[in-house]
PDB file of N, CA and C in Angstrom:
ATOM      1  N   UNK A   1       3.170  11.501   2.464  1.00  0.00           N
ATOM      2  CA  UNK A   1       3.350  10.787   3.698  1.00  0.00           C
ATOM      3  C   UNK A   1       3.284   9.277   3.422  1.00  0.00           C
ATOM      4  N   UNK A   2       4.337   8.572   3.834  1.00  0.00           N
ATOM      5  CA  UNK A   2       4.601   7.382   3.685  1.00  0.00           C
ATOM      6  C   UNK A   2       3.585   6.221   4.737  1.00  0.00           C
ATOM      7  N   UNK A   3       2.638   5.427   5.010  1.00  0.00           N
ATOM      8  CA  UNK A   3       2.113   5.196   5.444  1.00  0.00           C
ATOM      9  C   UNK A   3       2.110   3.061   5.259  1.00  0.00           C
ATOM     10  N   UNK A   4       2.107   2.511   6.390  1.00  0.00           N
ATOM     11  CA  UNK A   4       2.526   1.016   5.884  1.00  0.00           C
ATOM     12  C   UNK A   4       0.898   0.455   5.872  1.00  0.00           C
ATOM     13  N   UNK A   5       0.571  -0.446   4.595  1.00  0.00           N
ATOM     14  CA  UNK A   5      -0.807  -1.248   4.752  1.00  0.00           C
ATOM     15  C   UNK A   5      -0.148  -2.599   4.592  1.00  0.00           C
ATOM     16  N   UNK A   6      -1.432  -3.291   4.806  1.00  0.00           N
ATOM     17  CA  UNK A   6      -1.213  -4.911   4.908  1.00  0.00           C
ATOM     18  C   UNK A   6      -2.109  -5.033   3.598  1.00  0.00           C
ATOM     19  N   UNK A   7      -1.427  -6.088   2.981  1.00  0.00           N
ATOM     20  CA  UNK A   7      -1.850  -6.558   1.494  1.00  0.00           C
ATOM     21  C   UNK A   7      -1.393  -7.748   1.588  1.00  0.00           C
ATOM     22  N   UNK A   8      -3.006  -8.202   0.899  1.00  0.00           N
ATOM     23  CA  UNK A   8      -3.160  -9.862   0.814  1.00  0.00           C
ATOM     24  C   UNK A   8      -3.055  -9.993  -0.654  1.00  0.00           C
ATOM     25  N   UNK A   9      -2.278 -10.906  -1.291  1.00  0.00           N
ATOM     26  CA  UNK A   9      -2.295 -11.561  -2.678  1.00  0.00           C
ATOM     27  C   UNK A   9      -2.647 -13.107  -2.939  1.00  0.00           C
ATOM     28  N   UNK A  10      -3.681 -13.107  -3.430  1.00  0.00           N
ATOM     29  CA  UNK A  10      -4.199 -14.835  -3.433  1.00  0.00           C
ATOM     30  C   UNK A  10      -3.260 -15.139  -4.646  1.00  0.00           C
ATOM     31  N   UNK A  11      -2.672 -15.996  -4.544  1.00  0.00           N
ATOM     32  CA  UNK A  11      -1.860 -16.456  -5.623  1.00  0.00           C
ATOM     33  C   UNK A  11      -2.543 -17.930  -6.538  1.00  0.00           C
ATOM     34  N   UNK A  12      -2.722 -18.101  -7.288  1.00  0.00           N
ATOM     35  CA  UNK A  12      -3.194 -19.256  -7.614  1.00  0.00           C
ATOM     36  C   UNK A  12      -1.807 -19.745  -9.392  1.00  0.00           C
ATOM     37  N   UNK A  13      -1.172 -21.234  -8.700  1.00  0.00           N
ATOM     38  CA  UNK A  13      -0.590 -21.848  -9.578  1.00  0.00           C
ATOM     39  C   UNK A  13      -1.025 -22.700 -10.732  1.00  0.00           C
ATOM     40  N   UNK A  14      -0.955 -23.167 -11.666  1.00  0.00           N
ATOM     41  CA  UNK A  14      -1.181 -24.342 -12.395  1.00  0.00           C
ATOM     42  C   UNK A  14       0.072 -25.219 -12.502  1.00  0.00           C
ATOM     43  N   UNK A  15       0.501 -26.614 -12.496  1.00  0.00           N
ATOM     44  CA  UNK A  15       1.074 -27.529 -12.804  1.00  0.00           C
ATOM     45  C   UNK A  15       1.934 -27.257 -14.213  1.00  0.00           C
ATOM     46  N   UNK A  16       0.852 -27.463 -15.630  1.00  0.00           N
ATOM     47  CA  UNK A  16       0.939 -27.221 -16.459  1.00  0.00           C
ATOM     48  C   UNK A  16      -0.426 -26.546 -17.122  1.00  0.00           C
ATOM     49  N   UNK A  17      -0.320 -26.105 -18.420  1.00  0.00           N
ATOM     50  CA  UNK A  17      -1.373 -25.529 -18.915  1.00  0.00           C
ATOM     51  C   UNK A  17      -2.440 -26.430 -19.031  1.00  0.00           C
ATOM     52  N   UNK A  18      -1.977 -27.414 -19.453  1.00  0.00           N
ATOM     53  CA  UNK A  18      -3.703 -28.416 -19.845  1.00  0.00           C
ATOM     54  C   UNK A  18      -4.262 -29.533 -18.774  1.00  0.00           C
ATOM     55  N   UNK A  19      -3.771 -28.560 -17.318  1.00  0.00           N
ATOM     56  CA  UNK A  19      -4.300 -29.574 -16.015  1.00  0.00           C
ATOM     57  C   UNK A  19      -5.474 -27.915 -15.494  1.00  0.00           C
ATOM     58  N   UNK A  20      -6.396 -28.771 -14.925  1.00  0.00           N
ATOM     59  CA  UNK A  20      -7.322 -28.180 -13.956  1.00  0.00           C
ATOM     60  C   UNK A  20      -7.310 -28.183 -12.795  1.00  0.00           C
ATOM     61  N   UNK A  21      -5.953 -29.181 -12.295  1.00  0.00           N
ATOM     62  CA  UNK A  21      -5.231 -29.114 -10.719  1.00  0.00           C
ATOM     63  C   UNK A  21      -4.336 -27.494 -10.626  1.00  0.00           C
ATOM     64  N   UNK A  22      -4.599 -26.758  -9.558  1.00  0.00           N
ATOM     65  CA  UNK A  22      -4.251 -26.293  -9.272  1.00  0.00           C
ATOM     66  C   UNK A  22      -3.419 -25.583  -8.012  1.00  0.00           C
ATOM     67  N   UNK A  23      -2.464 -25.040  -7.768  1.00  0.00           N
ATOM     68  CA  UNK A  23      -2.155 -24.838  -5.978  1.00  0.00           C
ATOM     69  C   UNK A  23      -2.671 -23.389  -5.839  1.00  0.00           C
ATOM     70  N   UNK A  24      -3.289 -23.240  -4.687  1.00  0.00           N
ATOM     71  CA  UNK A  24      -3.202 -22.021  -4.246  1.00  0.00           C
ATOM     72  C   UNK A  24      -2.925 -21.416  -2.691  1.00  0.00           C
ATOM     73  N   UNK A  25      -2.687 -20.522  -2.482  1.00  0.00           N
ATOM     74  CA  UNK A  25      -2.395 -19.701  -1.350  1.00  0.00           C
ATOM     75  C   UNK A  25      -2.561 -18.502  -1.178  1.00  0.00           C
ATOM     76  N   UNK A  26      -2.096 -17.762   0.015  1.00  0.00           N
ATOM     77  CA  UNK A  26      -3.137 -16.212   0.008  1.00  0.00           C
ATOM     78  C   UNK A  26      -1.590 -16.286   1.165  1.00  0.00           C
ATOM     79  N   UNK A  27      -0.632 -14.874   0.529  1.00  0.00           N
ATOM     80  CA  UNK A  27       0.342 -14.396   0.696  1.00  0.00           C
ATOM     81  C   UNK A  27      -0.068 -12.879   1.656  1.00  0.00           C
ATOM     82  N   UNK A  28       1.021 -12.785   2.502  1.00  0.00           N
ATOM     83  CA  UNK A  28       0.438 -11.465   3.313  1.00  0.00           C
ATOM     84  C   UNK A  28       1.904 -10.781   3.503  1.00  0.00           C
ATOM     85  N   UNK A  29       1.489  -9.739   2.973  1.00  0.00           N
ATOM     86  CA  UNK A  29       2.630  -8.309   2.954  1.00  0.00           C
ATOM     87  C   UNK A  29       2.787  -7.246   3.672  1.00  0.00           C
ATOM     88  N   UNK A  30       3.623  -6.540   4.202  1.00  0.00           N
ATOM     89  CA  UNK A  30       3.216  -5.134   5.034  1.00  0.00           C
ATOM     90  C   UNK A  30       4.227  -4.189   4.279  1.00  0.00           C
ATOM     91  N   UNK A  31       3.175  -3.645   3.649  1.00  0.00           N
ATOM     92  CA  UNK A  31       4.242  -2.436   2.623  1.00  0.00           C
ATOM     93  C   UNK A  31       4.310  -1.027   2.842  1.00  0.00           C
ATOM     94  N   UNK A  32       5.344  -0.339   2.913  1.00  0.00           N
ATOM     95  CA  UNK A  32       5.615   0.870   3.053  1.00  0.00           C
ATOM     96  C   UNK A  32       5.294   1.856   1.492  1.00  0.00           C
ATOM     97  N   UNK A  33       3.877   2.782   1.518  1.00  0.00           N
ATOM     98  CA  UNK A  33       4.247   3.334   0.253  1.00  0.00           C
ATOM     99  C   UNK A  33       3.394   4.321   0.693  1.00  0.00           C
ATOM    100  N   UNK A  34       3.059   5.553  -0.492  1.00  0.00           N
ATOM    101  CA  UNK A  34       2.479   6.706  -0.318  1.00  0.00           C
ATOM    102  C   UNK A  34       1.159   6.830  -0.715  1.00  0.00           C
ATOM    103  N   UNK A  35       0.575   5.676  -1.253  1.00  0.00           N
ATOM    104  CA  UNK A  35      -0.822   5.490  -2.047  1.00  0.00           C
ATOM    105  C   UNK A  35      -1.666   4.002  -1.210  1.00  0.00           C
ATOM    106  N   UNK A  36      -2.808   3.990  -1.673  1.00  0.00           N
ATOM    107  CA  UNK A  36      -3.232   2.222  -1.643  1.00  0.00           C
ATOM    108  C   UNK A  36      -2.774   1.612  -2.864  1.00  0.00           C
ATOM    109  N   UNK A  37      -2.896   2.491  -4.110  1.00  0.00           N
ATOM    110  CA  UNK A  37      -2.430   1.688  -5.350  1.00  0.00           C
ATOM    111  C   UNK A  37      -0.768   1.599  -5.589  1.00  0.00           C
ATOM    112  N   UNK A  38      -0.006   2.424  -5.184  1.00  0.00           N
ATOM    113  CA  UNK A  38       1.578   2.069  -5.052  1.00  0.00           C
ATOM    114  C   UNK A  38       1.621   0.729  -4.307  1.00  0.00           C
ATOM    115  N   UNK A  39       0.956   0.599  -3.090  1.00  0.00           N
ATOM    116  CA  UNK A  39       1.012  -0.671  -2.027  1.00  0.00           C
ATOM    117  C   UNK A  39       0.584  -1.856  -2.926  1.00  0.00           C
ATOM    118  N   UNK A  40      -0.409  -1.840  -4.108  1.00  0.00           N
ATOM    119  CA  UNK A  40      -0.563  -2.608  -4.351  1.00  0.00           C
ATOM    120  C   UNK A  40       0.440  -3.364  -5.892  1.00  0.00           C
ATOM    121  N   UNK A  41       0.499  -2.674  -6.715  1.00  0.00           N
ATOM    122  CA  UNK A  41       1.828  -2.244  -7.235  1.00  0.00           C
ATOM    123  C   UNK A  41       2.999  -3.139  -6.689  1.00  0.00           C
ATOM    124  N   UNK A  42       3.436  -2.792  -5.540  1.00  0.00           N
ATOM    125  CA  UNK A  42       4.580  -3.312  -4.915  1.00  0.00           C
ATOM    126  C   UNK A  42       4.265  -4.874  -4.283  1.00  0.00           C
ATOM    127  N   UNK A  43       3.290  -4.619  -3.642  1.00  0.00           N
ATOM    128  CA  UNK A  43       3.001  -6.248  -3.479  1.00  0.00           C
ATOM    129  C   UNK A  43       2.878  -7.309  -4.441  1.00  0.00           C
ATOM    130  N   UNK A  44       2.381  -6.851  -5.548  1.00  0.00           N
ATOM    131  CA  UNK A  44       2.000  -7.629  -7.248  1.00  0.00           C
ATOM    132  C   UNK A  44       3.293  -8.066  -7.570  1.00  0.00           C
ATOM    133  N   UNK A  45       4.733  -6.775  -7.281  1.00  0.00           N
ATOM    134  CA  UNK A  45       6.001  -7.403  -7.659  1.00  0.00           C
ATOM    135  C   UNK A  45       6.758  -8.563  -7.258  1.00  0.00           C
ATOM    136  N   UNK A  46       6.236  -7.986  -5.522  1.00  0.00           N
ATOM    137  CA  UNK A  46       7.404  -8.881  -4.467  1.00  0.00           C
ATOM    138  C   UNK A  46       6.555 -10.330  -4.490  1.00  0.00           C
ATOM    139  N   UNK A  47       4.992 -10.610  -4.921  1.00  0.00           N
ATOM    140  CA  UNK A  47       4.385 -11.599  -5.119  1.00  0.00           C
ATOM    141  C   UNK A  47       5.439 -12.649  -6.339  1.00  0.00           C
ATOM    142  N   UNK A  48       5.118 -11.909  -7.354  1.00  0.00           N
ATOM    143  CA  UNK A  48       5.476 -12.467  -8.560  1.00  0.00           C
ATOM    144  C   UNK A  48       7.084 -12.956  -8.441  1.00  0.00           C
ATOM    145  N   UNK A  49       7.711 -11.981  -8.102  1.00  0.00           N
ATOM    146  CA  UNK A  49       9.455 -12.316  -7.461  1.00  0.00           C
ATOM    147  C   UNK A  49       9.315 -13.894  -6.570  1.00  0.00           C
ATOM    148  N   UNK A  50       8.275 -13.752  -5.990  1.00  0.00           N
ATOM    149  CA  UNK A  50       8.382 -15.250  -4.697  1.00  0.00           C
ATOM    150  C   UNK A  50       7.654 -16.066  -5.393  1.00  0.00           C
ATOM    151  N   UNK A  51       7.004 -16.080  -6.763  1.00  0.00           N
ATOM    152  CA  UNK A  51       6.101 -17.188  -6.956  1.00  0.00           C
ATOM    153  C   UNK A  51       6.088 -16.988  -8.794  1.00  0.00           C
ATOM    154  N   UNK A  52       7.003 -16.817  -9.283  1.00  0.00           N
ATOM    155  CA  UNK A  52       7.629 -16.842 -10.862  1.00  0.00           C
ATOM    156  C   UNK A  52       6.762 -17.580 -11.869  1.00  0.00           C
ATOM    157  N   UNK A  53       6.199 -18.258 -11.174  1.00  0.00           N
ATOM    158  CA  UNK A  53       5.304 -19.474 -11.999  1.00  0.00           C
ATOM    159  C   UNK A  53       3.819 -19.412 -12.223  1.00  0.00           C
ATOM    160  N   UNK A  54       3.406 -18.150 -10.819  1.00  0.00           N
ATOM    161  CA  UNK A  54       2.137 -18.257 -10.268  1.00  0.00           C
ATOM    162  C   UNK A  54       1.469 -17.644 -11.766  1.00  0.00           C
ATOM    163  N   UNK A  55       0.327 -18.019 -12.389  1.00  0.00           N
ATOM    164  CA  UNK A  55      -0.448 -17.442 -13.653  1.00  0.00           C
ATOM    165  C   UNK A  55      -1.672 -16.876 -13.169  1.00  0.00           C
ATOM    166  N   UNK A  56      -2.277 -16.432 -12.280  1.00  0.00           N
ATOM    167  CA  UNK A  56      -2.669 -15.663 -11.442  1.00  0.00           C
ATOM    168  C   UNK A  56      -2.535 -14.629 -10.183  1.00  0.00           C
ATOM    169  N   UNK A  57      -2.935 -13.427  -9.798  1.00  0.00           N
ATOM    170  CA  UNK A  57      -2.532 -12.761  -8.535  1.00  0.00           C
ATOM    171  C   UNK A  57      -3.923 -11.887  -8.178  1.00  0.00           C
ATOM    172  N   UNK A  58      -4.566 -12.203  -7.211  1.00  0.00           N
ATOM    173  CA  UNK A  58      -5.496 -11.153  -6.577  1.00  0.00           C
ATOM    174  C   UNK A  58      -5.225 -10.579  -5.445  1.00  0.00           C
ATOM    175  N   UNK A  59      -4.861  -9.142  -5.791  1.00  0.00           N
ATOM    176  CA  UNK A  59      -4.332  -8.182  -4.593  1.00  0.00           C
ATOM    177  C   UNK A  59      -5.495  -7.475  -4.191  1.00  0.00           C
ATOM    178  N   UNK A  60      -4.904  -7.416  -2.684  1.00  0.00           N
ATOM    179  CA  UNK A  60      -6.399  -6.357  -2.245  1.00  0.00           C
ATOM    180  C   UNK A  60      -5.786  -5.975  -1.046  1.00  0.00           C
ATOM    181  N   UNK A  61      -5.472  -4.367  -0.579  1.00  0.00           N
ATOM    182  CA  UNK A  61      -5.488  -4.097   0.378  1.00  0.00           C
ATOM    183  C   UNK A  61      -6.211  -4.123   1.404  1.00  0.00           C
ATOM    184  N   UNK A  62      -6.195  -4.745   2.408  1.00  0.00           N
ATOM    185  CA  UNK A  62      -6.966  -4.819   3.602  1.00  0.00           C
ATOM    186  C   UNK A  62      -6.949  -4.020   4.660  1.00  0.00           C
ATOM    187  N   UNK A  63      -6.117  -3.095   5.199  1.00  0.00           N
ATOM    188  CA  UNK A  63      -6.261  -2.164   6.203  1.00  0.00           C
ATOM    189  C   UNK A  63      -4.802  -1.514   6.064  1.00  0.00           C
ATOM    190  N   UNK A  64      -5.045  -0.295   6.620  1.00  0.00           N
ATOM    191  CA  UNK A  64      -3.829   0.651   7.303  1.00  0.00           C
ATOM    192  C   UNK A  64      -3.377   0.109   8.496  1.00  0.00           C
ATOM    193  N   UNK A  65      -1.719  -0.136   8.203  1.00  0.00           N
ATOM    194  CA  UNK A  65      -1.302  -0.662   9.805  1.00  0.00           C
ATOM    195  C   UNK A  65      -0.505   1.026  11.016  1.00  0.00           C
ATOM    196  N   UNK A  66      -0.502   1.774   9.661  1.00  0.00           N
ATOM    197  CA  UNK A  66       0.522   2.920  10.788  1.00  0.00           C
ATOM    198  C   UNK A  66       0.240   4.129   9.672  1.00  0.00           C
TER     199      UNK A  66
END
């Protein structure tokens, strides 16, 4: 059974490697899958797809929406 959760991915960027400036943000997803760990899986991708650069990702499902 296919079931949609909401998944948060904190994304955190660096500039370049030898800076301690960093950007960050906290990305929010609503994914259609059959697991919590497929949901998270899929969010890690569509994260990385929107943010190519990001050298960090903390996923965490936060609730069942349906």
């Amino acid at each position: 059974m296919v079931h949609t959760y909401e998944v948060l991915v904190d994304i955190r960027e660096y500039p370049d490697m030898t800076s301690n400036v960093f950007h960050s943000e906290t990305s929010r997803y609503e994914i259609d899958a059959e697991s919590k760990e497929l949901a998270t899986g899929m969010a890690r991708m569509q994260a990385r797809s929107e943010h190519p650069k990001c050298t960090e990702y903390d996923v965490r499902v936060t609730r069942l929406l349906k």
